[in-house]
PDB file of N, CA and C in Angstrom:
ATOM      1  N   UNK A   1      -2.219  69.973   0.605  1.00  0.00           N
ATOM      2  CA  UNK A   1      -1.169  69.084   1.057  1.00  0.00           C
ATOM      3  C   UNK A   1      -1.770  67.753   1.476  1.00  0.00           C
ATOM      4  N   UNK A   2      -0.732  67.212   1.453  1.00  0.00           N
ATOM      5  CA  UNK A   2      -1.599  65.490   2.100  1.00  0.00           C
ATOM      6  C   UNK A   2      -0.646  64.710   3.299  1.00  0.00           C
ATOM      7  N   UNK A   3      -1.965  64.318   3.907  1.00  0.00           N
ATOM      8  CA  UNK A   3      -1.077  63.833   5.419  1.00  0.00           C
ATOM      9  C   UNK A   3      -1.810  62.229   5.507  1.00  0.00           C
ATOM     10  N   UNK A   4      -0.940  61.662   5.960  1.00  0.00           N
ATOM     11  CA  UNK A   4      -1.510  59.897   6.401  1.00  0.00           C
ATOM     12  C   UNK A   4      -1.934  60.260   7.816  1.00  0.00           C
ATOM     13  N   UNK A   5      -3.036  60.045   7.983  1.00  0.00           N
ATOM     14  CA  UNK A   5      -3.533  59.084   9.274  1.00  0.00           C
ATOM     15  C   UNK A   5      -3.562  58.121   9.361  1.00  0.00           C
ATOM     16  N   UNK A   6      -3.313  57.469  10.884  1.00  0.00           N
ATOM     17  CA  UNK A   6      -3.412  56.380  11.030  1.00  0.00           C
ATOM     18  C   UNK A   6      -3.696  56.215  12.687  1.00  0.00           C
ATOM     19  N   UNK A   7      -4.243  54.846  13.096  1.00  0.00           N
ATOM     20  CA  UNK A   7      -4.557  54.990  14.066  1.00  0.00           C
ATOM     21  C   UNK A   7      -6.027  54.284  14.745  1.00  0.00           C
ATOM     22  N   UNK A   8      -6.916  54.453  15.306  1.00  0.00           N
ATOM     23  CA  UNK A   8      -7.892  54.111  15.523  1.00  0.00           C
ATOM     24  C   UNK A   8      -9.657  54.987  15.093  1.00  0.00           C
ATOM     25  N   UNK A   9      -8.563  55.786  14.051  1.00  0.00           N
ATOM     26  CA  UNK A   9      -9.455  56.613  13.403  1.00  0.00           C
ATOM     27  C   UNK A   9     -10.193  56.334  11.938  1.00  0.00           C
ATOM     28  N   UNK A  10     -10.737  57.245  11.179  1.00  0.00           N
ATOM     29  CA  UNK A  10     -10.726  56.944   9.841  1.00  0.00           C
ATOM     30  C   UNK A  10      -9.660  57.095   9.196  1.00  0.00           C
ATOM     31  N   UNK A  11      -8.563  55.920   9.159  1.00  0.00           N
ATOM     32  CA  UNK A  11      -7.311  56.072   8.666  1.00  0.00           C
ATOM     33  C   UNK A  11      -7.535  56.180   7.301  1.00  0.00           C
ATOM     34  N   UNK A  12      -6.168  56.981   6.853  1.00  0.00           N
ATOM     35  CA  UNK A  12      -6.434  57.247   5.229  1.00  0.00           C
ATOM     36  C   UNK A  12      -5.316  58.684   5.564  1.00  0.00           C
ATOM     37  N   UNK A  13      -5.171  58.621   3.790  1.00  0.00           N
ATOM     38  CA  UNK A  13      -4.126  59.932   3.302  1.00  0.00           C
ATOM     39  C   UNK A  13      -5.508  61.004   3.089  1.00  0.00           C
ATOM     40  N   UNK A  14      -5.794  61.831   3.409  1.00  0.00           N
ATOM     41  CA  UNK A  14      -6.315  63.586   3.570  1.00  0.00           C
ATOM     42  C   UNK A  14      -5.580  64.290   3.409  1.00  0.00           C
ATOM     43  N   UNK A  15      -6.233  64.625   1.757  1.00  0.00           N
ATOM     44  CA  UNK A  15      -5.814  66.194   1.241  1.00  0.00           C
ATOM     45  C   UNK A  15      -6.285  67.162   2.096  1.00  0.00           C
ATOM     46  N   UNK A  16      -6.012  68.252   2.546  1.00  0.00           N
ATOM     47  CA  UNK A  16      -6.152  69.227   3.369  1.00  0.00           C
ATOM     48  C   UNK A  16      -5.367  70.485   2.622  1.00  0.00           C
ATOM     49  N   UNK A  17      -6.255  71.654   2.889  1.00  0.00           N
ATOM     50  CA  UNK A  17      -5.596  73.066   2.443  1.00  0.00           C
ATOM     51  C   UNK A  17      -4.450  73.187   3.468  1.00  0.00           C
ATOM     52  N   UNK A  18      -3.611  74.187   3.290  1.00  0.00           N
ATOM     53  CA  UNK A  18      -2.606  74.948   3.518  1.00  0.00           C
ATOM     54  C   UNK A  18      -2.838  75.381   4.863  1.00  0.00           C
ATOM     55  N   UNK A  19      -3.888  76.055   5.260  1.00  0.00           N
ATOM     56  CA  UNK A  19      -3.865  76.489   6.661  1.00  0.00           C
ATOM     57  C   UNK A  19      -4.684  75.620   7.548  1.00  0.00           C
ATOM     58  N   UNK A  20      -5.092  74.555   7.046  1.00  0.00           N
ATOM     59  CA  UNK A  20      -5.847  73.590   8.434  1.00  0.00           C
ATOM     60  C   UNK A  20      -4.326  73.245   8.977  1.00  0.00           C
ATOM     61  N   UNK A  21      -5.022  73.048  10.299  1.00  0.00           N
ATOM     62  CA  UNK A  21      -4.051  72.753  11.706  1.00  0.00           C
ATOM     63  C   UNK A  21      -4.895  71.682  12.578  1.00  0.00           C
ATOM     64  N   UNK A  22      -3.818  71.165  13.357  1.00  0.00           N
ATOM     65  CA  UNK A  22      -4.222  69.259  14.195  1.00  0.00           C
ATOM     66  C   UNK A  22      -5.504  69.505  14.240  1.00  0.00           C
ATOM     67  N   UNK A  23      -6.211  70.292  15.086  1.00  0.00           N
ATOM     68  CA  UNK A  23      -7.747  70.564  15.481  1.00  0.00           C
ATOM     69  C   UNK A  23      -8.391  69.772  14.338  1.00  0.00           C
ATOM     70  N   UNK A  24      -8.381  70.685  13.187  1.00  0.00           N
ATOM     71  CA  UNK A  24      -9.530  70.531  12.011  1.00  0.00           C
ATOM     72  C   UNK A  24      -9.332  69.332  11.529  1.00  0.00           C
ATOM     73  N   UNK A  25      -8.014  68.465  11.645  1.00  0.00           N
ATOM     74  CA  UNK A  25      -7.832  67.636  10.648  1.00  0.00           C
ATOM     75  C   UNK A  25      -8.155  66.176  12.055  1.00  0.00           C
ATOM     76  N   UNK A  26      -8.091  66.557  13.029  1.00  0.00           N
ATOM     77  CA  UNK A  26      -8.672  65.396  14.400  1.00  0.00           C
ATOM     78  C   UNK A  26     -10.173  65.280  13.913  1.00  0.00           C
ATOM     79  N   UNK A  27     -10.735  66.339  13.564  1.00  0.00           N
ATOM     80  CA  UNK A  27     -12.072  66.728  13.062  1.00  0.00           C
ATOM     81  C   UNK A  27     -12.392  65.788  12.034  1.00  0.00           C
ATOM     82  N   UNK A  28     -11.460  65.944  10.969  1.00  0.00           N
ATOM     83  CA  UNK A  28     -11.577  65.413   9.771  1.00  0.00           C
ATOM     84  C   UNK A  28     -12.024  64.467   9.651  1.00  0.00           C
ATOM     85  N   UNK A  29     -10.935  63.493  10.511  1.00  0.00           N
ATOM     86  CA  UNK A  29     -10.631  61.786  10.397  1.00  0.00           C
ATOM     87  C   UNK A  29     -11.403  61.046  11.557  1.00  0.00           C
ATOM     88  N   UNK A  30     -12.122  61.908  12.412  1.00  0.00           N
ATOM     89  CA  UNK A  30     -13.168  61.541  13.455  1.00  0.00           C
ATOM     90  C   UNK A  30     -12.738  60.889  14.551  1.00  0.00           C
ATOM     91  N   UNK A  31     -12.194  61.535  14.938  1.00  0.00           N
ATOM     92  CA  UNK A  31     -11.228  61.262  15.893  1.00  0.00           C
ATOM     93  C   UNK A  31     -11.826  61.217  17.466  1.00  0.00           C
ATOM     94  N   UNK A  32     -11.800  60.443  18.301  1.00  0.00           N
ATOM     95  CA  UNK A  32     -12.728  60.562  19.451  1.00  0.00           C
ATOM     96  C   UNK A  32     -11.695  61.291  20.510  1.00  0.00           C
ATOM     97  N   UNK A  33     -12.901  61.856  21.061  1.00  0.00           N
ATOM     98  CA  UNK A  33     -11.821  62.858  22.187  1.00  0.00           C
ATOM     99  C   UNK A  33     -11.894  61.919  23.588  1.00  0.00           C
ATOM    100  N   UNK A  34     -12.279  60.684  23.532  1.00  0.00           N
ATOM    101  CA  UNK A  34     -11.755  59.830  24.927  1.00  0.00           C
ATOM    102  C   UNK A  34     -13.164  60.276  25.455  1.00  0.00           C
ATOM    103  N   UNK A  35     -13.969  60.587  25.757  1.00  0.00           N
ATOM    104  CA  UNK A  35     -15.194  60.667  25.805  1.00  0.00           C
ATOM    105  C   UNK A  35     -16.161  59.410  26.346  1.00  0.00           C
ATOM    106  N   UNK A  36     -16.112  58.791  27.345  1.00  0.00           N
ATOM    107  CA  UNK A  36     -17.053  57.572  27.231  1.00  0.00           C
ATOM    108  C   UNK A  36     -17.863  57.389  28.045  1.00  0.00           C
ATOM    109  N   UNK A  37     -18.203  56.099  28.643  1.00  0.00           N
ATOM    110  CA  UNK A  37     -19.218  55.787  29.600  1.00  0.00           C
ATOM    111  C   UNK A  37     -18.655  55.749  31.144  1.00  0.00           C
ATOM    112  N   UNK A  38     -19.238  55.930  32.346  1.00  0.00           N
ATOM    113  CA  UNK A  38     -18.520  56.051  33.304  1.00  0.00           C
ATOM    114  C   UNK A  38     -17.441  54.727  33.381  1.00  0.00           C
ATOM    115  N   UNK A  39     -17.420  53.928  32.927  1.00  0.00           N
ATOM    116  CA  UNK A  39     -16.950  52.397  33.574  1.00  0.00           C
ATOM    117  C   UNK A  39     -15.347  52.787  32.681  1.00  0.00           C
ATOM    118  N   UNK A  40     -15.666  53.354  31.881  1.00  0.00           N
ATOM    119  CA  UNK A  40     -14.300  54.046  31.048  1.00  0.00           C
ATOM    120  C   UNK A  40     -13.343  54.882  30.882  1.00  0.00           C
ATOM    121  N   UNK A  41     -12.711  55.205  31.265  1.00  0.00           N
ATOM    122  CA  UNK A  41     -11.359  55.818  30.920  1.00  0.00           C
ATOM    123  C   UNK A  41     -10.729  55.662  29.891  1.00  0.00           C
ATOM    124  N   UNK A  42     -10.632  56.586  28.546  1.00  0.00           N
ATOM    125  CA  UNK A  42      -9.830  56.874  27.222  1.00  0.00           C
ATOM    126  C   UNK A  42      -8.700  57.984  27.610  1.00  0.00           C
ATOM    127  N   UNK A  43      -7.529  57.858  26.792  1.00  0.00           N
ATOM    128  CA  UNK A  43      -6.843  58.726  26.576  1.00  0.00           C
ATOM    129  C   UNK A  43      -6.309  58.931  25.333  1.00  0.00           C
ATOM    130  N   UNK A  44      -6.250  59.510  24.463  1.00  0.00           N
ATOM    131  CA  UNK A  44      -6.031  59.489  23.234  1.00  0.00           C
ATOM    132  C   UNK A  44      -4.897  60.471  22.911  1.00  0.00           C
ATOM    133  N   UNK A  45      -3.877  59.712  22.063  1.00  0.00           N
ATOM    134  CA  UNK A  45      -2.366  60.293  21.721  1.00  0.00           C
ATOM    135  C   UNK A  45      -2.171  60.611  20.425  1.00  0.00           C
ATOM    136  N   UNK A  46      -1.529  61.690  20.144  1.00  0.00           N
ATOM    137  CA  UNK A  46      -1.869  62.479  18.691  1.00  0.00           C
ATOM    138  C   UNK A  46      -0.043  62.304  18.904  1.00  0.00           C
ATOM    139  N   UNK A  47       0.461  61.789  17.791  1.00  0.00           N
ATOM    140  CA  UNK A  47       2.256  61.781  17.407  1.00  0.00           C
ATOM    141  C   UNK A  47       1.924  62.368  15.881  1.00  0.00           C
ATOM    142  N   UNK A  48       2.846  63.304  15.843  1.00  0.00           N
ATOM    143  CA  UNK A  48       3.082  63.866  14.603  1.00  0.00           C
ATOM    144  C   UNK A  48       4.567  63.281  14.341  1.00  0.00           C
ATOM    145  N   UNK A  49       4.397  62.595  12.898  1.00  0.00           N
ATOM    146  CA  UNK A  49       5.629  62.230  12.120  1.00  0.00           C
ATOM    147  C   UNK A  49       6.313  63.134  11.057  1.00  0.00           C
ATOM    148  N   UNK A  50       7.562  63.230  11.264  1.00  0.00           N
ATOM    149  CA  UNK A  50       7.997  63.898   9.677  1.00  0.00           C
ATOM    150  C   UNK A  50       9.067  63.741   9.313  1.00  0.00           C
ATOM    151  N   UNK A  51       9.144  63.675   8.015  1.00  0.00           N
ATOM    152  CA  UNK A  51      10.587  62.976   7.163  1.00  0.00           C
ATOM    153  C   UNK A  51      10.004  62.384   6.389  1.00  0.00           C
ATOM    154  N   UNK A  52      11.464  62.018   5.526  1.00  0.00           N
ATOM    155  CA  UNK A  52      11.383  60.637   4.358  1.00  0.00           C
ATOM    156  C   UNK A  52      10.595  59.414   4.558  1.00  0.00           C
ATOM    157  N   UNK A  53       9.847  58.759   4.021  1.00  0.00           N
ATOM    158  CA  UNK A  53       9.043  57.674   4.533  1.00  0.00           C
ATOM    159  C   UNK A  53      10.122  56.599   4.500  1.00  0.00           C
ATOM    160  N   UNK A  54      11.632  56.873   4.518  1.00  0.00           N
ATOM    161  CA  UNK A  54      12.557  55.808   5.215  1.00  0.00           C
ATOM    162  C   UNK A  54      12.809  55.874   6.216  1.00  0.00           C
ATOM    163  N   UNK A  55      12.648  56.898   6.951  1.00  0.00           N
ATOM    164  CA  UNK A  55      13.627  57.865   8.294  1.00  0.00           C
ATOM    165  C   UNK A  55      12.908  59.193   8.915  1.00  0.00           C
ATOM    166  N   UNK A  56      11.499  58.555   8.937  1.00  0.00           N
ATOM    167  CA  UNK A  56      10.622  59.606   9.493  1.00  0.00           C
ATOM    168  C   UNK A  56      10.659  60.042  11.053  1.00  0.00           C
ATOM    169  N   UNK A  57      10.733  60.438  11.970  1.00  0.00           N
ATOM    170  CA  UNK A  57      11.167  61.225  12.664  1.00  0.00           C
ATOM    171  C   UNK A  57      10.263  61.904  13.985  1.00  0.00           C
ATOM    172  N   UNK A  58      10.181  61.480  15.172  1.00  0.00           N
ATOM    173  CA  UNK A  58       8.751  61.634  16.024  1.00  0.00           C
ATOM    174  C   UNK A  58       8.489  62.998  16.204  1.00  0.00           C
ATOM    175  N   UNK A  59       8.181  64.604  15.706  1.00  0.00           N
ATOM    176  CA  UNK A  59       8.330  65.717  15.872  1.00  0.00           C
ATOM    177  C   UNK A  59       7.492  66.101  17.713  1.00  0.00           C
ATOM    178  N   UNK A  60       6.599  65.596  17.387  1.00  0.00           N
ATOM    179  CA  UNK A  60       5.917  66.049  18.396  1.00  0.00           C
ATOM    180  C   UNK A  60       4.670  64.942  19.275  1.00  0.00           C
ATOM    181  N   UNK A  61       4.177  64.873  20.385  1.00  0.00           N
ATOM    182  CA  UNK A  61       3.182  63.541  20.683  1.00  0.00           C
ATOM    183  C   UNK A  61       2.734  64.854  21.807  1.00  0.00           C
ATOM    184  N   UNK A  62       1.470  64.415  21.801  1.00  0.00           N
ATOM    185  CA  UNK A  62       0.786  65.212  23.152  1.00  0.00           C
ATOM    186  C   UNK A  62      -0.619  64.440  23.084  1.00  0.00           C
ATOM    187  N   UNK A  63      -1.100  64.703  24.543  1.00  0.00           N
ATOM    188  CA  UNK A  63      -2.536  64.367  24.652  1.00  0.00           C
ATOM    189  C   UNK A  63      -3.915  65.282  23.593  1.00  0.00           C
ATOM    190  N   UNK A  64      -4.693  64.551  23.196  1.00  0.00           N
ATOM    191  CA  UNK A  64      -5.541  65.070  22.533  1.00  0.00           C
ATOM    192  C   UNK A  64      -6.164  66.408  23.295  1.00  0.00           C
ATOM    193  N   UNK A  65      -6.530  66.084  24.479  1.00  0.00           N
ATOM    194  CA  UNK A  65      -7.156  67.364  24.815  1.00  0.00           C
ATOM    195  C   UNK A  65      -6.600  68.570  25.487  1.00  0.00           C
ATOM    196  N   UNK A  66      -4.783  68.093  25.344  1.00  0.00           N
ATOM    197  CA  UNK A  66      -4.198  69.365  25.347  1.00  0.00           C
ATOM    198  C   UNK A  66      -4.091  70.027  24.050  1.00  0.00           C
ATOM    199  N   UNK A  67      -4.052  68.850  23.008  1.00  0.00           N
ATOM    200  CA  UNK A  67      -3.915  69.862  21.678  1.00  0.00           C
ATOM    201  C   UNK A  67      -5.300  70.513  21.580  1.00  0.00           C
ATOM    202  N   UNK A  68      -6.386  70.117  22.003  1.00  0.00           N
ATOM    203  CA  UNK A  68      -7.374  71.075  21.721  1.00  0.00           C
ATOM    204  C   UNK A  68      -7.092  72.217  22.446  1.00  0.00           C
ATOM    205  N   UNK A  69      -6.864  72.125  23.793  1.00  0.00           N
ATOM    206  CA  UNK A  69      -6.887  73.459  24.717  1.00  0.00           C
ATOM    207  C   UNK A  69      -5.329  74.057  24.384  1.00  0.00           C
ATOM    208  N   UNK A  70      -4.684  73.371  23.600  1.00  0.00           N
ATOM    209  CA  UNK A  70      -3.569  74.531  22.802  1.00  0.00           C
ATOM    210  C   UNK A  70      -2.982  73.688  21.724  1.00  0.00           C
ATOM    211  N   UNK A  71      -3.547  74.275  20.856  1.00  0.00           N
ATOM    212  CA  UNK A  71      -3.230  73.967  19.470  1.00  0.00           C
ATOM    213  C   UNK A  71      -1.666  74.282  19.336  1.00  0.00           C
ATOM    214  N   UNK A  72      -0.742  75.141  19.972  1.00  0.00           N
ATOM    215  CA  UNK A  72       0.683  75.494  19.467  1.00  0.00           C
ATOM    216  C   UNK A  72       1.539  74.462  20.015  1.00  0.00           C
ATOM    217  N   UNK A  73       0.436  73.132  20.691  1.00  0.00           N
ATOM    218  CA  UNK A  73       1.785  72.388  21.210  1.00  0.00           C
ATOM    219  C   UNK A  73       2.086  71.575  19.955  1.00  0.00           C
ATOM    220  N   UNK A  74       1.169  71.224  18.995  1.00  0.00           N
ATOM    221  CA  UNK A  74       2.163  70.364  17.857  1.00  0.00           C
ATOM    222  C   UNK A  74       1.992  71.613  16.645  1.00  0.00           C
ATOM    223  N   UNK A  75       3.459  71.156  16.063  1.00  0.00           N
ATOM    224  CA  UNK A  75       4.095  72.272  15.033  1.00  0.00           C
ATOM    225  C   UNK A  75       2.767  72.029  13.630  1.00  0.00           C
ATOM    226  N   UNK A  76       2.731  73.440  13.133  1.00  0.00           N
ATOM    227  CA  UNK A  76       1.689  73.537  11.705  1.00  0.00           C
ATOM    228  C   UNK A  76       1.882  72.047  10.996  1.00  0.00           C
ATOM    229  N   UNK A  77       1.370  71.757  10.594  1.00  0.00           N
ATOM    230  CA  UNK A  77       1.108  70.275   9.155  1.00  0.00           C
ATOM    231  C   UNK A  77       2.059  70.764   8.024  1.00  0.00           C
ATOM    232  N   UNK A  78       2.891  69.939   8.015  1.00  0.00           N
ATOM    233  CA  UNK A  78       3.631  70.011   6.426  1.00  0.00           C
ATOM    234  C   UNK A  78       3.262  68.758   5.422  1.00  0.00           C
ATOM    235  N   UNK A  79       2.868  69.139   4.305  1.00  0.00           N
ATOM    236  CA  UNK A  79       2.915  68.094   3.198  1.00  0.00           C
ATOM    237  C   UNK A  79       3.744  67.141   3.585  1.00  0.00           C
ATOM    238  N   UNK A  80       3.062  66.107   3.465  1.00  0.00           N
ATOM    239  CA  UNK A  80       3.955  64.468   3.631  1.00  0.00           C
ATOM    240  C   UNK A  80       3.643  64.107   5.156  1.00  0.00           C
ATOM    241  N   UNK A  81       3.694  64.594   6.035  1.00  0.00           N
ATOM    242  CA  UNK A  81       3.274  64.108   7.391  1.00  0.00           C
ATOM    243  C   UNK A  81       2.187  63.073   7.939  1.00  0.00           C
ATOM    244  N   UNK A  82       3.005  62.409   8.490  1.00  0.00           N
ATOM    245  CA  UNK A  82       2.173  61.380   9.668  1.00  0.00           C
ATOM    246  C   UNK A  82       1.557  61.458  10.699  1.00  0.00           C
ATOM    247  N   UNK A  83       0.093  61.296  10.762  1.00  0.00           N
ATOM    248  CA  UNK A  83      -0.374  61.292  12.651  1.00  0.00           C
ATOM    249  C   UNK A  83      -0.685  60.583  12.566  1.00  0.00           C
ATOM    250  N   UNK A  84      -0.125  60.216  13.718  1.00  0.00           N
ATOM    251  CA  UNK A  84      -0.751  58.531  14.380  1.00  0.00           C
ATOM    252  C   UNK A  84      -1.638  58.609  15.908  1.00  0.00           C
ATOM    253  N   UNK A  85      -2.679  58.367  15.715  1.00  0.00           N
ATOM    254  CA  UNK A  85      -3.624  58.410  17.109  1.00  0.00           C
ATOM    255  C   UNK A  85      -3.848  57.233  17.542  1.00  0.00           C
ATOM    256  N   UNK A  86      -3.589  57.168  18.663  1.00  0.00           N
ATOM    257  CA  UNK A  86      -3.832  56.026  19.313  1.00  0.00           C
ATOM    258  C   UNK A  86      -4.934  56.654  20.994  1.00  0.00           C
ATOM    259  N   UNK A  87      -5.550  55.753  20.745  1.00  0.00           N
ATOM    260  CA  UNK A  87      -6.327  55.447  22.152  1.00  0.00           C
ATOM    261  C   UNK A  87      -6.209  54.012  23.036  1.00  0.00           C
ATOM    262  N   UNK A  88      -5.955  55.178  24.055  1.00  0.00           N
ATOM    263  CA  UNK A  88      -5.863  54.190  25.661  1.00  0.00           C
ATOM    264  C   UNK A  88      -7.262  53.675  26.222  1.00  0.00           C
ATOM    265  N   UNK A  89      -7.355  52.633  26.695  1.00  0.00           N
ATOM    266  CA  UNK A  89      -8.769  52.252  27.267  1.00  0.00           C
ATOM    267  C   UNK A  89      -8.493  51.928  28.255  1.00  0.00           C
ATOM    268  N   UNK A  90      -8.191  52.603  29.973  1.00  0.00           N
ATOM    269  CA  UNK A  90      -8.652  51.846  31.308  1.00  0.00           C
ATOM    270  C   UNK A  90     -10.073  51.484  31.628  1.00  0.00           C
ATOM    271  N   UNK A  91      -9.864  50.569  32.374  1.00  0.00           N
ATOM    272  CA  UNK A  91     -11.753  50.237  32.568  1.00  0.00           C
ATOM    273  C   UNK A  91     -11.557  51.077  34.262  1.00  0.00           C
ATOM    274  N   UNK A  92     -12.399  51.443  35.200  1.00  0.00           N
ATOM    275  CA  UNK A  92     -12.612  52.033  36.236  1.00  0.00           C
ATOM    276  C   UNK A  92     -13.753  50.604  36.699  1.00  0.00           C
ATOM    277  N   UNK A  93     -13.162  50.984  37.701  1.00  0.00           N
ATOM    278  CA  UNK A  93     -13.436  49.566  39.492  1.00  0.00           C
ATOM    279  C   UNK A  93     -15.212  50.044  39.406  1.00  0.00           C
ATOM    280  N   UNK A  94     -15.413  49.106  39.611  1.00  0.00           N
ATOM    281  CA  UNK A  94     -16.995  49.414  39.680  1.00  0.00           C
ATOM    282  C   UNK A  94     -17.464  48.910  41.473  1.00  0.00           C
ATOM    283  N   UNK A  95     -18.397  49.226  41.734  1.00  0.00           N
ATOM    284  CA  UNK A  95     -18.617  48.707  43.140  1.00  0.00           C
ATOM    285  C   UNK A  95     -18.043  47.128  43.451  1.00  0.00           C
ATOM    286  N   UNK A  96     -19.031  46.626  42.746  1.00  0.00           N
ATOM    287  CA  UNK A  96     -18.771  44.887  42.707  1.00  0.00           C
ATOM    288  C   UNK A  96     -17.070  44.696  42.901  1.00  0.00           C
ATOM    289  N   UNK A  97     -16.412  44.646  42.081  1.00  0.00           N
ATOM    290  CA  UNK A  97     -15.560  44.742  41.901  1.00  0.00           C
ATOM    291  C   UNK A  97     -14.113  45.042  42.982  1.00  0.00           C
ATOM    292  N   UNK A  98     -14.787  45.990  43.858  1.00  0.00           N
ATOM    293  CA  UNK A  98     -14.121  46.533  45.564  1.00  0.00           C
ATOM    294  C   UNK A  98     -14.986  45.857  46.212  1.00  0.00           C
ATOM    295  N   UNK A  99     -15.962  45.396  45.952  1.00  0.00           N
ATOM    296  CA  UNK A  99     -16.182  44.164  46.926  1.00  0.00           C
ATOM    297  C   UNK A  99     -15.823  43.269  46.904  1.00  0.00           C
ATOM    298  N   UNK A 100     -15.454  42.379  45.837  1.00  0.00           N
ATOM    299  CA  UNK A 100     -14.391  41.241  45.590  1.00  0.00           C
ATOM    300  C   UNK A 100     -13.612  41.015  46.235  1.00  0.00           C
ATOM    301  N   UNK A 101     -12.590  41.774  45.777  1.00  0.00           N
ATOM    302  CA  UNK A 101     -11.207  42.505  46.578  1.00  0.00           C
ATOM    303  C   UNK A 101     -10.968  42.529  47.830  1.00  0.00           C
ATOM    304  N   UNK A 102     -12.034  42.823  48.267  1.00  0.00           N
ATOM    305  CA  UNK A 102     -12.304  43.119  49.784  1.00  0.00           C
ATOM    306  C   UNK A 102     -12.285  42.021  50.321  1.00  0.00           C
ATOM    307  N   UNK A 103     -13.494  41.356  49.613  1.00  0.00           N
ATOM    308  CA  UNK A 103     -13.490  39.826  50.209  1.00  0.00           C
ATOM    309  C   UNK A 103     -13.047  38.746  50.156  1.00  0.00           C
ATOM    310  N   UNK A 104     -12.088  38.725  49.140  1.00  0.00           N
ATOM    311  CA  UNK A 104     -10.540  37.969  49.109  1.00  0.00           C
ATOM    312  C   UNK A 104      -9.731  38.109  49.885  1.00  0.00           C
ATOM    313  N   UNK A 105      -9.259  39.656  50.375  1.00  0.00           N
ATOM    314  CA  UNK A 105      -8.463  39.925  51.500  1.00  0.00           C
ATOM    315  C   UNK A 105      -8.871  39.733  52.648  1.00  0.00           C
ATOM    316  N   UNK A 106     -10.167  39.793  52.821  1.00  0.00           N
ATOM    317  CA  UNK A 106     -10.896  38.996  54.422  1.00  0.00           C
ATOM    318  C   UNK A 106     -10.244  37.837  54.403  1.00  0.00           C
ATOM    319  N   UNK A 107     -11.119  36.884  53.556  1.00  0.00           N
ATOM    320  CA  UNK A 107     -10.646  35.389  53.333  1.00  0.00           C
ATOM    321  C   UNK A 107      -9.253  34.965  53.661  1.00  0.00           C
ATOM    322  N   UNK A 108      -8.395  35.625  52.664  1.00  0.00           N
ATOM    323  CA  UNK A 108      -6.769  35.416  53.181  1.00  0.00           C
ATOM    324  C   UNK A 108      -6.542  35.827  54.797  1.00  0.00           C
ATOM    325  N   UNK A 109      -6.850  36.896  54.949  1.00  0.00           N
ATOM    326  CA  UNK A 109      -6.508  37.351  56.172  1.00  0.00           C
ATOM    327  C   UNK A 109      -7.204  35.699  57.428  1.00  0.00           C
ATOM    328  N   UNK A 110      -8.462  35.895  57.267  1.00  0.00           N
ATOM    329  CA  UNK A 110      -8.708  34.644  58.137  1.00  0.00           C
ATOM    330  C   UNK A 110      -8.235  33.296  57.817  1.00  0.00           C
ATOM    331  N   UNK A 111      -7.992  32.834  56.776  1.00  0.00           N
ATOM    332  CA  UNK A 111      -7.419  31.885  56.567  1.00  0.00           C
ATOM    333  C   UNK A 111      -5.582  31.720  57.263  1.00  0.00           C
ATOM    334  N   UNK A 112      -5.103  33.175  57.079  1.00  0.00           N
ATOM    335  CA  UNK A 112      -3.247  33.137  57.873  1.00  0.00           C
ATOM    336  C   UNK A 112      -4.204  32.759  59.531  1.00  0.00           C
ATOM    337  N   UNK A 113      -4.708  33.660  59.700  1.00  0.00           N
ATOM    338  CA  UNK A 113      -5.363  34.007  61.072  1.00  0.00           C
ATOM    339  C   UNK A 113      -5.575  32.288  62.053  1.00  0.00           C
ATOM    340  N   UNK A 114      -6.112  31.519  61.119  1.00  0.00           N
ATOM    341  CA  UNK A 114      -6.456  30.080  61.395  1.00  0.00           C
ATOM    342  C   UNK A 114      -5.544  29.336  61.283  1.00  0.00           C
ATOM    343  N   UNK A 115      -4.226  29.167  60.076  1.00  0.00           N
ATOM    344  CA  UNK A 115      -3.300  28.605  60.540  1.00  0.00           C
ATOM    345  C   UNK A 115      -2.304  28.956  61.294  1.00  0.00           C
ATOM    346  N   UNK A 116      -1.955  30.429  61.757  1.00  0.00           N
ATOM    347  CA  UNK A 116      -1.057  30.927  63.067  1.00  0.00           C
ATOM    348  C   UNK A 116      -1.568  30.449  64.309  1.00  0.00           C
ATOM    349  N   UNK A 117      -3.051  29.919  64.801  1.00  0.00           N
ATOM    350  CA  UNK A 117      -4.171  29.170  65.689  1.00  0.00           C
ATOM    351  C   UNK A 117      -3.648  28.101  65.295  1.00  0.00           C
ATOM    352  N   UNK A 118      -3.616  27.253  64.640  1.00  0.00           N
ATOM    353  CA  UNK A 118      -3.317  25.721  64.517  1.00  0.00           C
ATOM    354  C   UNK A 118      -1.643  25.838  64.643  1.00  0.00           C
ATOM    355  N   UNK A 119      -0.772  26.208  63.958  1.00  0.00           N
ATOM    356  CA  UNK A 119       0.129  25.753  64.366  1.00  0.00           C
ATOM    357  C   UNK A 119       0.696  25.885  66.497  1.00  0.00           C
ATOM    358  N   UNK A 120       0.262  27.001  67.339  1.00  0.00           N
ATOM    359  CA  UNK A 120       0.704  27.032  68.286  1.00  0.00           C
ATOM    360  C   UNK A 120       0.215  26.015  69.492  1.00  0.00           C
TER     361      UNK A 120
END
């Protein structure tokens, strides 16, 4: 059967046998499991499409690493089907960064602090 990927993967139509399921075919198209460096946060979204390529149809969307830890949340692959993967990228606060913050809100804070002093 053949399915389109698309996404931030190796997009492309993949022939695939009859009994591969999301797992093997995330496999296939090299799909990253959100995996990164500490400063990173990924989340990666697996949508299964199906229908007419006029009026295709959202069947199913789940997080990647629930479909690994249960494959029965998106329905078997039918010939003609769409996945679309997308990955999320948050960046995570690094020290520097909460120190900034910090020291902007000092600043403001003494700065109200100095004109509530001047005006009385």
């Amino acid at each position: 059967m053949e399915i389109l990927v698309l996404g931030n993967t190796a997009s492309g139509l993949y022939v695939i046998g009859l009994e591969t399921d999301m797992v093997e075919l995330l496999a296939l198209s090299g799909a990253s499991t959100g995996v990164t460096n500490w400063r990173e946060h990924r989340t990666v979204l697996i949508q299964l499409f199906r229908g007419p390529s006029n009026n295709r149809q959202l069947i199913a969307e789940a997080r990647m690493q629930d479909v690994i830890a249960q494959p029965t949340l998106i329905p078997p692959l039918q010939d003609g089907d769409v996945v679309h993967i997308e990955t999320q990228t948050r960046q995570r606060l690094t020290f520097m960064q909460i120190v900034r913050n910090i020291s902007s809100v000092a600043t403001l804070v003494f700065l109200a602090e100095r004109l509530a002093n001047a005006v009385r």
